[in-house]
PDB file of N, CA and C in Angstrom:
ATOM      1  N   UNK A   1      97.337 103.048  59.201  1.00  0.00           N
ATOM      2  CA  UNK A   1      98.164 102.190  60.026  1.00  0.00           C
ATOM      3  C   UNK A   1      98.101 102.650  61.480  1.00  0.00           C
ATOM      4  N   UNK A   2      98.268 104.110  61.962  1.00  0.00           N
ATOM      5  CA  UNK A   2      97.778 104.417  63.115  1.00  0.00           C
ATOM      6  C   UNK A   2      97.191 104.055  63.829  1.00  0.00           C
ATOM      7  N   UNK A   3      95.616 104.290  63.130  1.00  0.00           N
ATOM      8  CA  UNK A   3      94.497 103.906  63.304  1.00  0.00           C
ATOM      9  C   UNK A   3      94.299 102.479  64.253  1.00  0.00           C
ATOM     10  N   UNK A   4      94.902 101.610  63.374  1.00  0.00           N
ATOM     11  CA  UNK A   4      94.930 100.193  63.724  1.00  0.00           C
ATOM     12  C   UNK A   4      96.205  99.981  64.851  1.00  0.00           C
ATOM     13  N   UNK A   5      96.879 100.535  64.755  1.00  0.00           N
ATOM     14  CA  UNK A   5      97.607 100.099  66.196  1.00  0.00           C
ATOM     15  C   UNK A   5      96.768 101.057  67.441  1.00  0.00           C
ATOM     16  N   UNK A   6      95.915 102.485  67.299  1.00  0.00           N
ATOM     17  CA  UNK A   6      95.606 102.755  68.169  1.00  0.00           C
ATOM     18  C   UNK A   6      94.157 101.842  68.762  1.00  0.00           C
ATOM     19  N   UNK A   7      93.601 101.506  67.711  1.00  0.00           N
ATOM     20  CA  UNK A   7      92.980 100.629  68.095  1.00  0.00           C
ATOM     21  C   UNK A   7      93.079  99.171  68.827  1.00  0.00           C
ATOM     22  N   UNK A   8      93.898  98.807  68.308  1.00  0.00           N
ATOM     23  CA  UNK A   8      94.646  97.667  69.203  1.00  0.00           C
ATOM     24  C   UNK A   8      95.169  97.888  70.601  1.00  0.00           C
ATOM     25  N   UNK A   9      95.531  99.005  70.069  1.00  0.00           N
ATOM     26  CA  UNK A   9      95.739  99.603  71.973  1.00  0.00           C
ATOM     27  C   UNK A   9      94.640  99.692  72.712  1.00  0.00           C
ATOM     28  N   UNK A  10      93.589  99.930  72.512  1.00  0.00           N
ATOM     29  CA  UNK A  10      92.446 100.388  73.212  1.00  0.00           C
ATOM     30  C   UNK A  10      91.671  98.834  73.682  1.00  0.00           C
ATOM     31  N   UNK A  11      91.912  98.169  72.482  1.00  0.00           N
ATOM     32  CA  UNK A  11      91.275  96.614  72.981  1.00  0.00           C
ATOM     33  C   UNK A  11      92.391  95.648  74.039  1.00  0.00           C
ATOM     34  N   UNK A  12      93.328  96.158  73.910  1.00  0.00           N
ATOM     35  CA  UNK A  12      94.517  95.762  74.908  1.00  0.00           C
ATOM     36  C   UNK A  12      94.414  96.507  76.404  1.00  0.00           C
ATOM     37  N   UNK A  13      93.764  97.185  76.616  1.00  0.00           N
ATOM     38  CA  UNK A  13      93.853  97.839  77.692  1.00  0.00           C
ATOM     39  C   UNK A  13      92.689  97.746  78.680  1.00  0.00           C
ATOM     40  N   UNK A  14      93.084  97.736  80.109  1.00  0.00           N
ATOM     41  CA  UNK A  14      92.060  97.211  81.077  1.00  0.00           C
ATOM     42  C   UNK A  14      91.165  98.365  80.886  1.00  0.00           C
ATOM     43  N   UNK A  15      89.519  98.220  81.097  1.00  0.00           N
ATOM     44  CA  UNK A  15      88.764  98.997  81.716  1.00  0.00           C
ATOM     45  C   UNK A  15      89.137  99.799  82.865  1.00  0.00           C
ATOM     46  N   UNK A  16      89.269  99.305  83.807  1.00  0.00           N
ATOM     47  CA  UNK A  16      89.761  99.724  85.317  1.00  0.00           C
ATOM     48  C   UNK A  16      91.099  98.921  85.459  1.00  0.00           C
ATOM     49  N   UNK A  17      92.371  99.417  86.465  1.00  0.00           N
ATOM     50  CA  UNK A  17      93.762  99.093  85.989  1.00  0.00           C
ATOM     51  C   UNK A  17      92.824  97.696  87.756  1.00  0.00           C
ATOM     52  N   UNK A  18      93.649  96.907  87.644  1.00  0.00           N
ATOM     53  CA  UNK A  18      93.649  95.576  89.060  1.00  0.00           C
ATOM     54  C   UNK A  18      94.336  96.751  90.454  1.00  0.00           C
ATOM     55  N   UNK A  19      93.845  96.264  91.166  1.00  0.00           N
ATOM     56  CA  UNK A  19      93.953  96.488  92.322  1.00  0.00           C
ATOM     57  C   UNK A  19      94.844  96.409  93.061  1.00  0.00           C
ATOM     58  N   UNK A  20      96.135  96.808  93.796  1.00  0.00           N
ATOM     59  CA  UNK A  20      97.495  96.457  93.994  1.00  0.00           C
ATOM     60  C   UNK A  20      97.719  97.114  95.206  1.00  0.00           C
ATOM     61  N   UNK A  21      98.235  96.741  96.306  1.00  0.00           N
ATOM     62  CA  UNK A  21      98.537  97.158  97.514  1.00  0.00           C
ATOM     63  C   UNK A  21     100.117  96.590  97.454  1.00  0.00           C
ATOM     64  N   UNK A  22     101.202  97.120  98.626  1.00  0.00           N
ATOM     65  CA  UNK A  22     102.491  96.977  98.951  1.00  0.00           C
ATOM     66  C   UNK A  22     101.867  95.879 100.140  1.00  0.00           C
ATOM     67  N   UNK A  23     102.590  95.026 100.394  1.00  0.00           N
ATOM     68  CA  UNK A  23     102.868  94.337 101.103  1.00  0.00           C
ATOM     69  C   UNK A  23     103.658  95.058 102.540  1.00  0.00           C
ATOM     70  N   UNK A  24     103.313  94.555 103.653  1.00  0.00           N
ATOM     71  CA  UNK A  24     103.897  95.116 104.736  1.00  0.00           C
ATOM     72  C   UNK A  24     105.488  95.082 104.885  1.00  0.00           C
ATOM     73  N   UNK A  25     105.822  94.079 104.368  1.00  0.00           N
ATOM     74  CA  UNK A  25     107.820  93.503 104.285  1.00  0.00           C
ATOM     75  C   UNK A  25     107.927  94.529 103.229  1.00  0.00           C
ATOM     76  N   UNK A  26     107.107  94.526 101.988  1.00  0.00           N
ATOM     77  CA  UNK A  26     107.523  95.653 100.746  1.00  0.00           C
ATOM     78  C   UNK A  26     107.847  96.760 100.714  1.00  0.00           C
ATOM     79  N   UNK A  27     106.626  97.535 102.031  1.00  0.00           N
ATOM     80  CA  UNK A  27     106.771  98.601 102.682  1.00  0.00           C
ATOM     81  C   UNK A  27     107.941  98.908 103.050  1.00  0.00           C
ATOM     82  N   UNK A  28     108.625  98.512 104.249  1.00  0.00           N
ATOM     83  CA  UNK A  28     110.026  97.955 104.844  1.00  0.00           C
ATOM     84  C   UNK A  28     110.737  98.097 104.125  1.00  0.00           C
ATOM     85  N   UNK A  29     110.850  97.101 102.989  1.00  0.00           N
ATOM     86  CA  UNK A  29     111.809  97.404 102.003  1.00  0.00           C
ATOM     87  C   UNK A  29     111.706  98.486 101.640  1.00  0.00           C
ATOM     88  N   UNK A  30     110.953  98.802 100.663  1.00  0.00           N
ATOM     89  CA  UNK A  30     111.088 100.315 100.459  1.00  0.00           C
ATOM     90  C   UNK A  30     111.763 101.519 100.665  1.00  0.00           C
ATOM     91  N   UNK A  31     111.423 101.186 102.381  1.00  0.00           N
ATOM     92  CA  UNK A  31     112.204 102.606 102.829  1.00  0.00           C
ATOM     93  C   UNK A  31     113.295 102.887 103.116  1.00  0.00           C
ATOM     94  N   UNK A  32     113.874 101.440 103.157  1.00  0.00           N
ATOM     95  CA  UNK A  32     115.295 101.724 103.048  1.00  0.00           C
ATOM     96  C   UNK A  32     116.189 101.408 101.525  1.00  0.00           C
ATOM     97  N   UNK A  33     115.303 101.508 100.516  1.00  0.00           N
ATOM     98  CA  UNK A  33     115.995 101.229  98.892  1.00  0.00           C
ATOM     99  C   UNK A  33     117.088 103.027  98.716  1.00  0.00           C
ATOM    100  N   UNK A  34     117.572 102.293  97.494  1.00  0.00           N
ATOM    101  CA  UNK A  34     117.929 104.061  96.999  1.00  0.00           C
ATOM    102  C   UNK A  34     116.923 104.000  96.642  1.00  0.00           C
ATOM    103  N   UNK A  35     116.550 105.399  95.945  1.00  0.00           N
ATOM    104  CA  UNK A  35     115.487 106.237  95.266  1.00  0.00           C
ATOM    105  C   UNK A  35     115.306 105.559  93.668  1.00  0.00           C
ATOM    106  N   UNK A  36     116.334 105.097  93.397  1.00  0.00           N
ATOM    107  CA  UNK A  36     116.607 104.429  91.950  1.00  0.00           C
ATOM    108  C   UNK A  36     116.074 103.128  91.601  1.00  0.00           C
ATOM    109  N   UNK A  37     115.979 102.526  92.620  1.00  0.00           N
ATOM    110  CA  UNK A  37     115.705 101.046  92.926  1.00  0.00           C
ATOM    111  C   UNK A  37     114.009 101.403  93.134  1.00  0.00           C
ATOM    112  N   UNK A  38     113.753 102.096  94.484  1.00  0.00           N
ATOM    113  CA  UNK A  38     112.492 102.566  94.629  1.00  0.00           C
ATOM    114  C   UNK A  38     111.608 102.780  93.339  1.00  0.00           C
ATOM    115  N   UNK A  39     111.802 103.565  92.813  1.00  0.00           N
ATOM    116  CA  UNK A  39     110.913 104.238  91.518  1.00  0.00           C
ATOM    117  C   UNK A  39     111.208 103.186  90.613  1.00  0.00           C
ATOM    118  N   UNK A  40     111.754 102.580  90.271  1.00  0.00           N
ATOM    119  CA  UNK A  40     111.941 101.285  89.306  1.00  0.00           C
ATOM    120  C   UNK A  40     110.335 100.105  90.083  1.00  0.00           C
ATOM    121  N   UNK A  41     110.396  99.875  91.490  1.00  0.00           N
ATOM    122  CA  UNK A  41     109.773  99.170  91.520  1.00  0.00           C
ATOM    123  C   UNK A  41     108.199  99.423  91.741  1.00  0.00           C
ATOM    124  N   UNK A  42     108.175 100.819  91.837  1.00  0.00           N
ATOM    125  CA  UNK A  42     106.621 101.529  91.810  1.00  0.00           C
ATOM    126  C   UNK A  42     106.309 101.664  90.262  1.00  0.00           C
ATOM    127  N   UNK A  43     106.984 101.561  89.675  1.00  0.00           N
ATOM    128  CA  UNK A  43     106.619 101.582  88.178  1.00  0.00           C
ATOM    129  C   UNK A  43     106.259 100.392  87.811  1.00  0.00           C
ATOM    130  N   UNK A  44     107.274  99.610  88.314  1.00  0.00           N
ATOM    131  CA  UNK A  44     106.471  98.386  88.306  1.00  0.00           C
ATOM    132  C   UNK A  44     105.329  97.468  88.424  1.00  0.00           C
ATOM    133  N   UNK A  45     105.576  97.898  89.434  1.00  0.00           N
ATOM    134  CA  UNK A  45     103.799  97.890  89.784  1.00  0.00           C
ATOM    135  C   UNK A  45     102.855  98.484  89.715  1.00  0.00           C
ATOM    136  N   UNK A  46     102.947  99.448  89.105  1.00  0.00           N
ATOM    137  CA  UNK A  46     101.922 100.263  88.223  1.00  0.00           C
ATOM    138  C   UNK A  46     101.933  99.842  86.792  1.00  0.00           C
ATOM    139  N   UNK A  47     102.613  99.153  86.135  1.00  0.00           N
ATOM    140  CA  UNK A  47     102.605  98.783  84.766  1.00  0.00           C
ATOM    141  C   UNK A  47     101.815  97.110  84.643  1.00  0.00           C
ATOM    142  N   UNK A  48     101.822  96.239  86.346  1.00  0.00           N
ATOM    143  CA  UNK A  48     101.776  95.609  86.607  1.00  0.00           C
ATOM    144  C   UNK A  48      99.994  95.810  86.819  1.00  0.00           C
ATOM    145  N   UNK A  49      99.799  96.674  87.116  1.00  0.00           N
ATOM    146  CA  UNK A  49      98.207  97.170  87.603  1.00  0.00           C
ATOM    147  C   UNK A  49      97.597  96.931  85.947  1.00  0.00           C
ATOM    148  N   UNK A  50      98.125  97.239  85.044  1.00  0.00           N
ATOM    149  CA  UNK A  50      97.557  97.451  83.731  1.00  0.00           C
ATOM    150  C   UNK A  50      97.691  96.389  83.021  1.00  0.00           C
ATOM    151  N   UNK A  51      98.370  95.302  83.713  1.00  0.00           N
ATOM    152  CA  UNK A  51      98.553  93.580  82.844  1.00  0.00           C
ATOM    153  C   UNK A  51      97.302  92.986  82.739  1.00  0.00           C
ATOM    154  N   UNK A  52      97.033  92.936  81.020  1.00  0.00           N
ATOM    155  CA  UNK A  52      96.106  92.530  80.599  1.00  0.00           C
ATOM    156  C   UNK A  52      95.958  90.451  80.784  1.00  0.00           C
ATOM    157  N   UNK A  53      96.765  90.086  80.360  1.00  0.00           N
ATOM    158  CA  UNK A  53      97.497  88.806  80.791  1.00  0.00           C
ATOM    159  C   UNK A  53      97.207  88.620  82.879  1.00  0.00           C
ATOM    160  N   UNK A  54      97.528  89.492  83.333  1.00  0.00           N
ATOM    161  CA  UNK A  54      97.621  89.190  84.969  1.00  0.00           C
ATOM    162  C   UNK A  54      95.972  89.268  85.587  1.00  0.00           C
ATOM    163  N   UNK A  55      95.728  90.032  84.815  1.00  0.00           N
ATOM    164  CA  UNK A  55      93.335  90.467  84.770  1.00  0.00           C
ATOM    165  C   UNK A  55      93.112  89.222  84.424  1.00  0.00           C
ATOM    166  N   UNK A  56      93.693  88.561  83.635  1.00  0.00           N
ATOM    167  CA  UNK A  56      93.087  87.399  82.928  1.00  0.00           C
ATOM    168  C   UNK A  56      93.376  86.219  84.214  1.00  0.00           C
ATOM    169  N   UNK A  57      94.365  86.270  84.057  1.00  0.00           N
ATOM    170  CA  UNK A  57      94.920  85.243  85.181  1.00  0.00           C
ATOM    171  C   UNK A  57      94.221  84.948  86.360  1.00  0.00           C
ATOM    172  N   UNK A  58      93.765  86.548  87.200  1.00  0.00           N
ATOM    173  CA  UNK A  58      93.300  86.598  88.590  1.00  0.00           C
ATOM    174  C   UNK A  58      91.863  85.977  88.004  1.00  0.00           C
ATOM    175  N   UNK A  59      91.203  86.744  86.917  1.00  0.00           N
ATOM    176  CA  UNK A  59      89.586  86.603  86.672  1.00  0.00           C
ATOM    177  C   UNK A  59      89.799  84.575  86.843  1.00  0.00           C
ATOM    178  N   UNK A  60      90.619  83.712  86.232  1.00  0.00           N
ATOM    179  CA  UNK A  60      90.441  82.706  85.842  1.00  0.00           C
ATOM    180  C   UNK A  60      90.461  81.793  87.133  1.00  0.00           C
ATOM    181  N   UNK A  61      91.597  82.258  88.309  1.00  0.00           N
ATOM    182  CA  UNK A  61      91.521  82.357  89.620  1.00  0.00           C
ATOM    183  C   UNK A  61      90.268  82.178  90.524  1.00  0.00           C
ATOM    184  N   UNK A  62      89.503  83.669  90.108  1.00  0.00           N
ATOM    185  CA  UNK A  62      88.574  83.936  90.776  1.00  0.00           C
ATOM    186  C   UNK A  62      87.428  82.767  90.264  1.00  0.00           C
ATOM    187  N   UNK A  63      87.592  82.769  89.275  1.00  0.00           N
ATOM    188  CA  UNK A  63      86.356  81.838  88.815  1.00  0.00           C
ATOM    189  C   UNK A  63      86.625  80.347  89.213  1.00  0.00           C
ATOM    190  N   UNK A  64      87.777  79.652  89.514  1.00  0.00           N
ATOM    191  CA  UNK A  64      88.042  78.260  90.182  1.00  0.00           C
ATOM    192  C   UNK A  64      88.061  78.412  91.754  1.00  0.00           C
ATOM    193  N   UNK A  65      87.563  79.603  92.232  1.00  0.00           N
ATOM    194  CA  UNK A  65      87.850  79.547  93.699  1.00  0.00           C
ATOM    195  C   UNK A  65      85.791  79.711  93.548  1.00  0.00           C
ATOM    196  N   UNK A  66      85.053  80.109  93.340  1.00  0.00           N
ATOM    197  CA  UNK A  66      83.861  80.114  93.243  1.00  0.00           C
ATOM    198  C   UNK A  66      83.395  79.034  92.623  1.00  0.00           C
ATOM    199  N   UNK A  67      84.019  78.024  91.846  1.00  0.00           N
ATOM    200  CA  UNK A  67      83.190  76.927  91.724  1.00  0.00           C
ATOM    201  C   UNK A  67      84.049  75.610  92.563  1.00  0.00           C
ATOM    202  N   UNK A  68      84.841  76.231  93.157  1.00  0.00           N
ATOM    203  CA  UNK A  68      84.978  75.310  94.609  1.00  0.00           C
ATOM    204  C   UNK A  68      83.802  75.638  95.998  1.00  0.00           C
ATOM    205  N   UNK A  69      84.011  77.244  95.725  1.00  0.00           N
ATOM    206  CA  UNK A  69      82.760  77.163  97.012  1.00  0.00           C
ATOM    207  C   UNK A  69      81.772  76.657  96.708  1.00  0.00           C
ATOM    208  N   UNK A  70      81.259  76.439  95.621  1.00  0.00           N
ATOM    209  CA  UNK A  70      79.946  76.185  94.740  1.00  0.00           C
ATOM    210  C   UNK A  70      79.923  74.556  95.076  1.00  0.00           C
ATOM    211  N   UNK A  71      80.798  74.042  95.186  1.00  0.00           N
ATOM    212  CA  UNK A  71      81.018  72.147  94.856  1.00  0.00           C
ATOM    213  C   UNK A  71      80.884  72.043  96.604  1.00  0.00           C
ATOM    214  N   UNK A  72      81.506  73.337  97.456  1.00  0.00           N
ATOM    215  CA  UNK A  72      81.505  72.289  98.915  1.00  0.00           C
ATOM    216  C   UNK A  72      79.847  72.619  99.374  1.00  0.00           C
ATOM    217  N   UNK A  73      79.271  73.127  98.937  1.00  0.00           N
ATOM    218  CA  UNK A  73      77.701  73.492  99.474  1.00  0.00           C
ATOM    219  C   UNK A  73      76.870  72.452  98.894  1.00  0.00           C
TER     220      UNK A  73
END
């Protein structure tokens, strides 16, 4: 049973985690949060880096923005 959930984990999980930068206002925010609020939302977005669902999303993104450039040429 292990086995099979560790495996499932492994097919659930990104190769490389997505790419994630703070926003300049985010920044801002940030520095004036408590520390409690802060670390809640860096976790966040680090758990957010590893959304298998959000990889999918951007890839599906990426691929309708390239067959628009593809259609105006």
């Amino acid at each position: 049973m292990r086995q099979t959930i560790e495996q499932n984990n492994k097919l659930q999980a990104l190769d490389q985690p997505l790419k994630m930068a703070y926003m300049k206002a985010d920044e801002d925010r940030i520095a004036v949060m408590d520390t409690m609020k802060a670390t809640r939302y860096k976790e966040w977005l680090k758990r957010l880096q590893k959304d298998v669902y959000l990889s999918e999303s951007v890839s599906v993104l990426n691929a309708q923005i390239d067959a628009l450039k593809t259609a105006k040429q």
